[in-house]
N, C-alpha and C. Protein backbone atom coordinates (compact mmCIF):
# COMPACT_ATOMS: atom_id res chain seq x y z
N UNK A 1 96.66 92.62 118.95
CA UNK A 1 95.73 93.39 118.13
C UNK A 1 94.41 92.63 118.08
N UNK A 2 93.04 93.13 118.63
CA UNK A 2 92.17 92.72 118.54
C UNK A 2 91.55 92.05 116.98
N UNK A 3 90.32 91.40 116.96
CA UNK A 3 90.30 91.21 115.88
C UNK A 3 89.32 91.51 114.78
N UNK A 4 89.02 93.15 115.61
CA UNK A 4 87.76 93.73 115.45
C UNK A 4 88.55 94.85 115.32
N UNK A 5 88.67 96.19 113.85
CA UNK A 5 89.23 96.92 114.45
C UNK A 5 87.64 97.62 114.88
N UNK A 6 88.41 99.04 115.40
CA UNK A 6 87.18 99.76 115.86
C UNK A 6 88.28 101.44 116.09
N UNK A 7 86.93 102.32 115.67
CA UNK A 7 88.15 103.67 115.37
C UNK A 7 88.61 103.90 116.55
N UNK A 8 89.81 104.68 116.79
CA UNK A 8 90.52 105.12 117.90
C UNK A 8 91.55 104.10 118.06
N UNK A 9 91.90 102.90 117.31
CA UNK A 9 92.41 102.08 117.44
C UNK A 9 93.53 101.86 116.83
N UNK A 10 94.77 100.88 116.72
CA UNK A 10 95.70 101.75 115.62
C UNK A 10 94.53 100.57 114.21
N UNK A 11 95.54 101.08 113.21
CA UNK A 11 95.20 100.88 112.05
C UNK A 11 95.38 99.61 111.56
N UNK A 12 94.91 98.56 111.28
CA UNK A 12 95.06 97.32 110.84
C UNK A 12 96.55 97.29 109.52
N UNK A 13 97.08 96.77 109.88
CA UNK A 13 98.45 96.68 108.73
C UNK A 13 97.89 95.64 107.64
N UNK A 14 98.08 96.13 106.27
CA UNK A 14 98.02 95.34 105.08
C UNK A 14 98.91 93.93 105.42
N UNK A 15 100.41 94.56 106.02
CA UNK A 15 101.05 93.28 105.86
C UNK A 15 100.52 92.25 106.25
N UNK A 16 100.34 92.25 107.84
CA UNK A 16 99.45 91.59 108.47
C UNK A 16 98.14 91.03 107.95
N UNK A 17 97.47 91.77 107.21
CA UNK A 17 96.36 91.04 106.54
C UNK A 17 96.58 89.74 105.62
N UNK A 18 97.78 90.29 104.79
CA UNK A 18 98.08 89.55 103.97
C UNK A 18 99.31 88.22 104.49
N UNK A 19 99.83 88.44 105.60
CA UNK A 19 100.45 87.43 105.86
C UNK A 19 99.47 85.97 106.86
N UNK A 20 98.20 86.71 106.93
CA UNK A 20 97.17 85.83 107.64
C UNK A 20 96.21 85.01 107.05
N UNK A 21 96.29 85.69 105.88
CA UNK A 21 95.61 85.05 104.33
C UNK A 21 96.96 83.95 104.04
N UNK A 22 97.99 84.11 103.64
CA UNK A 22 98.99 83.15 103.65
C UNK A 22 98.92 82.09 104.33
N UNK A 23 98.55 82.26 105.56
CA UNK A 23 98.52 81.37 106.85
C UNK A 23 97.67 80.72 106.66
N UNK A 24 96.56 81.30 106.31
CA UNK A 24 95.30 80.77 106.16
C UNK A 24 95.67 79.29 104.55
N UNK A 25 95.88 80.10 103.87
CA UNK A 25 95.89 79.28 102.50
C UNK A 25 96.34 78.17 103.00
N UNK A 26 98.13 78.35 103.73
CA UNK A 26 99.14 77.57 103.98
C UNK A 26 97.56 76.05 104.85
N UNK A 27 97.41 76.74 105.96
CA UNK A 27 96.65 75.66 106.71
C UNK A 27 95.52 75.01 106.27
N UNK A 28 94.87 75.32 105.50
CA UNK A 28 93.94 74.58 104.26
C UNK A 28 94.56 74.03 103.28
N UNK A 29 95.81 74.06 102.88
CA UNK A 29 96.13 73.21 101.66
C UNK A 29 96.95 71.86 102.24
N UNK A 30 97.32 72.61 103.95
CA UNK A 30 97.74 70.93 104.67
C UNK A 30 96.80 70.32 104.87
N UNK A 31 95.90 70.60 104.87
CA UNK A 31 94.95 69.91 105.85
C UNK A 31 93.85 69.29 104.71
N UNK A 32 94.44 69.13 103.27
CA UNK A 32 93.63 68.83 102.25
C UNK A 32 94.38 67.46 101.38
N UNK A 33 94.19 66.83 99.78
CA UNK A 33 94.98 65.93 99.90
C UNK A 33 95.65 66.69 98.85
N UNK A 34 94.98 67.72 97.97
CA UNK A 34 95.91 68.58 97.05
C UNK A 34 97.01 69.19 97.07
N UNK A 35 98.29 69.02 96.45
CA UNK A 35 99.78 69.64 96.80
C UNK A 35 99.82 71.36 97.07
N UNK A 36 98.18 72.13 95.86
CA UNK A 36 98.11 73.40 96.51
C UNK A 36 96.84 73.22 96.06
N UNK A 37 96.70 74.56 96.61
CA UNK A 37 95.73 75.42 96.84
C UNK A 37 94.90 76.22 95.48
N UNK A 38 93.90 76.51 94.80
CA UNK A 38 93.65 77.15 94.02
C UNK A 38 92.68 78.19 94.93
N UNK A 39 93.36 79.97 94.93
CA UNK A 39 92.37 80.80 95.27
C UNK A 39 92.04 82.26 94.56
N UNK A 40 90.55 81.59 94.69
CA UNK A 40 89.84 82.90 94.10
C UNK A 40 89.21 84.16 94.82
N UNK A 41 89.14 84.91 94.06
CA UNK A 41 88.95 86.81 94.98
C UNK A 41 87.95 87.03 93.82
N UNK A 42 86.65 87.60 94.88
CA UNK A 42 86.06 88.08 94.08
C UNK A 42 85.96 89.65 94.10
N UNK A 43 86.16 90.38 93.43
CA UNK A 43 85.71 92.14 93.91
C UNK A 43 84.61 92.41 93.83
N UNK A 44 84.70 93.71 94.36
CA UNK A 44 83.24 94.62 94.30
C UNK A 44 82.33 94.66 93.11
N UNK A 45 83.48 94.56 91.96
CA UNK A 45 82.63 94.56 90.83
C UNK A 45 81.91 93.50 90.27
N UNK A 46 81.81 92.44 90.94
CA UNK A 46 81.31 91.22 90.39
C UNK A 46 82.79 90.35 90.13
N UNK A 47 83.62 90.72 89.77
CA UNK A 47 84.96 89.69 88.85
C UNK A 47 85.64 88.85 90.07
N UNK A 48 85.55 87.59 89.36
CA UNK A 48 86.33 86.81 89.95
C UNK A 48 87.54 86.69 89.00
N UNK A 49 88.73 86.98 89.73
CA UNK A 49 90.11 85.97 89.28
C UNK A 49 90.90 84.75 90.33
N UNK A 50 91.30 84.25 89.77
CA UNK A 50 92.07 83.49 90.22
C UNK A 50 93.81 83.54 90.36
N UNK A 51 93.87 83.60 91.64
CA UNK A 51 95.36 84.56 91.75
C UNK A 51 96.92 83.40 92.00
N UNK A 52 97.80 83.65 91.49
CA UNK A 52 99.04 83.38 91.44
C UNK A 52 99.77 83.41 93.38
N UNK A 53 99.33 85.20 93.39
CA UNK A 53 99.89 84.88 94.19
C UNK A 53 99.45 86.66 94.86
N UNK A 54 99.65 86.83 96.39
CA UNK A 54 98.81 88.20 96.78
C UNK A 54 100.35 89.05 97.80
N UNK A 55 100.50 89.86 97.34
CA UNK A 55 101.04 91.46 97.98
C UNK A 55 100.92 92.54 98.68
N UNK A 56 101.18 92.40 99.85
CA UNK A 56 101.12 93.70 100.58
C UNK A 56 101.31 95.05 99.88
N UNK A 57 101.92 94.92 98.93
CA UNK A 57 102.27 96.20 98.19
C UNK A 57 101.10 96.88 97.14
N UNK A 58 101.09 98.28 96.73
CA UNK A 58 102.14 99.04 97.50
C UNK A 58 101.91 99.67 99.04
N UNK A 59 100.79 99.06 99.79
CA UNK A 59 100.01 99.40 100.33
C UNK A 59 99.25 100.81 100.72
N UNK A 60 99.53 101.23 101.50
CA UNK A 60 98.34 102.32 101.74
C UNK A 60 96.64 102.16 101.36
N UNK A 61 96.46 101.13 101.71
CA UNK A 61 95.12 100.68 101.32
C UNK A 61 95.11 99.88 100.56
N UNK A 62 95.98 99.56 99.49
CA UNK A 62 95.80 98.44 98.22
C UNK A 62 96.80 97.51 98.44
N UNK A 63 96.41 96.51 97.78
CA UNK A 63 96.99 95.20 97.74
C UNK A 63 97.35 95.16 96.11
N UNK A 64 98.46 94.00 95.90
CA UNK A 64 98.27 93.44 94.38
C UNK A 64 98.18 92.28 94.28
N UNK A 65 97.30 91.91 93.43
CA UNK A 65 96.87 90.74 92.94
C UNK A 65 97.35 90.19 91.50
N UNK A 66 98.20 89.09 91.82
CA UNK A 66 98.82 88.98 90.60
C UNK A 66 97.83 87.41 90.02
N UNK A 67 97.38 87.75 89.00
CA UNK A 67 96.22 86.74 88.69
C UNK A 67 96.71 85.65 87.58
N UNK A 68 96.08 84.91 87.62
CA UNK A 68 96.96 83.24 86.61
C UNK A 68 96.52 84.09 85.23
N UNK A 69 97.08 83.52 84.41
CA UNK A 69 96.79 84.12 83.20
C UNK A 69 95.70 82.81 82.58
N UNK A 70 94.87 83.75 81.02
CA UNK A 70 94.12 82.45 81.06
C UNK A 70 94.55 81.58 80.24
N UNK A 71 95.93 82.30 79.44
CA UNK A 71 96.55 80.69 78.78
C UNK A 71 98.18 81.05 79.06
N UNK A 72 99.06 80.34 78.59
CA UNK A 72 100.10 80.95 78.39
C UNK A 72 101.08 82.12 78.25
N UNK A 73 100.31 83.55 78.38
CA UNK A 73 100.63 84.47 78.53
C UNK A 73 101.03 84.95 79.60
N UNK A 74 101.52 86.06 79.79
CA UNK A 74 102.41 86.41 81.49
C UNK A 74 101.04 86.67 82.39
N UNK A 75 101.23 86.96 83.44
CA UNK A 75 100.31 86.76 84.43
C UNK A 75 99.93 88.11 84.73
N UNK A 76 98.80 88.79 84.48
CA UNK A 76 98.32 90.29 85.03
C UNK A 76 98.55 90.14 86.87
N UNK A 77 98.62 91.91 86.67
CA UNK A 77 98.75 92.08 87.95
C UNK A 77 97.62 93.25 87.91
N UNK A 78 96.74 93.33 89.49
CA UNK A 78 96.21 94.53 89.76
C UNK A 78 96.05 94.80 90.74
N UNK A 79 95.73 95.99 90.92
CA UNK A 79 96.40 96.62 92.10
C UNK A 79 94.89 97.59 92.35
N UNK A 80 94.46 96.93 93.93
CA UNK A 80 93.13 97.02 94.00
C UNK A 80 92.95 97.42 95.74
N UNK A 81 92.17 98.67 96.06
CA UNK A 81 92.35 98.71 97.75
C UNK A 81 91.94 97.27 97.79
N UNK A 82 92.25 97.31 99.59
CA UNK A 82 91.74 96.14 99.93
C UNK A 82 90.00 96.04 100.40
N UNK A 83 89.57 96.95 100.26
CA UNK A 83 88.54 97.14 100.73
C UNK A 83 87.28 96.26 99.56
N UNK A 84 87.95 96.41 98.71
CA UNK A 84 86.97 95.94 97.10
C UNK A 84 87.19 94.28 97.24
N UNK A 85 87.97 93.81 97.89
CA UNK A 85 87.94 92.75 97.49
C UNK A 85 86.72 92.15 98.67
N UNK A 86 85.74 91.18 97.95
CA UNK A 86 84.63 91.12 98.52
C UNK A 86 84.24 89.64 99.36
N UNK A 87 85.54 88.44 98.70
CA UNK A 87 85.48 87.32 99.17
C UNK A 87 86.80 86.73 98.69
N UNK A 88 87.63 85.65 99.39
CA UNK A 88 88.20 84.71 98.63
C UNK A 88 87.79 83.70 99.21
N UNK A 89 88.05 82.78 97.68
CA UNK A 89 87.93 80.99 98.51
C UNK A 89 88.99 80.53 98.03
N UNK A 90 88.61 79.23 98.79
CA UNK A 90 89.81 78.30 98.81
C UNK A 90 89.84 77.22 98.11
N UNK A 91 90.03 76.84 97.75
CA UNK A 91 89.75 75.30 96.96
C UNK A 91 90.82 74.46 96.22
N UNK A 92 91.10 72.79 96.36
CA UNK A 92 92.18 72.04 95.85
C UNK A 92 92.25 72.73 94.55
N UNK A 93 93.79 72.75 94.18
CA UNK A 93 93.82 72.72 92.58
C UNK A 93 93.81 71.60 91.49
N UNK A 94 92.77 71.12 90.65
CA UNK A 94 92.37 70.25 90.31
C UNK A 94 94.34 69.89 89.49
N UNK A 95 94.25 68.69 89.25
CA UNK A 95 95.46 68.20 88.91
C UNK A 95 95.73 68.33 87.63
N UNK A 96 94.82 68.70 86.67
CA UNK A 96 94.99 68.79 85.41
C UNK A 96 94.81 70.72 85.27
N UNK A 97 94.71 71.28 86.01
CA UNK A 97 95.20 72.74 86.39
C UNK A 97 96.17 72.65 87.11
N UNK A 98 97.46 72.19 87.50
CA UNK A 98 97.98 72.37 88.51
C UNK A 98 98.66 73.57 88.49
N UNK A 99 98.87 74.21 87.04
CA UNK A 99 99.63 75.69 87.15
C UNK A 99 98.84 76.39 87.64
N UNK A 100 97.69 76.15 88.22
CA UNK A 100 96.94 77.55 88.61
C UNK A 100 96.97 77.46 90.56
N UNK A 101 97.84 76.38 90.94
CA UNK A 101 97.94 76.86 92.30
C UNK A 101 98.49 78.16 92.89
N UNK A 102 98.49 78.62 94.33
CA UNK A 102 98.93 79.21 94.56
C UNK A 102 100.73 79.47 95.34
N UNK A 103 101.10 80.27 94.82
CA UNK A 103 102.00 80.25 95.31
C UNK A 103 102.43 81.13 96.58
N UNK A 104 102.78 80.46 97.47
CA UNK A 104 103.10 81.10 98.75
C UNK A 104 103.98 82.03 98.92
N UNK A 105 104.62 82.87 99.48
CA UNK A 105 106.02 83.45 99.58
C UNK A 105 107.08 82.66 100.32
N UNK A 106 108.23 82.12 100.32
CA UNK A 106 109.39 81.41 101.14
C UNK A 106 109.40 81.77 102.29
């Protein structure tokens, strides 16, 4: 699969998107001295969160984003095409955040 789509082409798979972002995280958090990863998504709308952890589901265009909570409370989830999301970065998770790394899938 090229890495451009372009119409007439098949359709780029969410899974695939999202298992390349994984890959991605995975190979920046080896290649760093931090145990993980802290990453942020910013959307269309301006908002940055900082996510737990990212989902192919349910797809048809959207992803879910399950985001750290900002204290102790359970962790929101939202469920956003993929198209809105406008950037993520990457960055160590400072050690005195360490609950806010990311978590990979097994």
């Amino acid at each position: 699969m090229p890495d451009l789509w372009v119409p007439g082409a098949a359709e780029p798979s969410l899974d695939d998107f999202v298992a390349r972002v994984h890959k991605q995280i995975e190979a920046y958090t080896s290649s760093h001295a931090a145990d993980q990863s802290e990453v942020e998504v910013e959307l269309a709308d301006g908002e940055r969160v900082t996510l737990e952890s990212l989902s192919p589901e349910p797809g048809f265009g959207f992803v879910t984003l399950t985001v750290h909570p900002e204290d102790d409370a359970n962790a929101r989830q939202l469920i956003v095409p993929v198209g809105s999301i406008r950037r993520i970065a990457l960055g160590p998770a400072e050690a005195e955040r360490a609950s806010f790394g990311f978590s990979l899938p097994s």
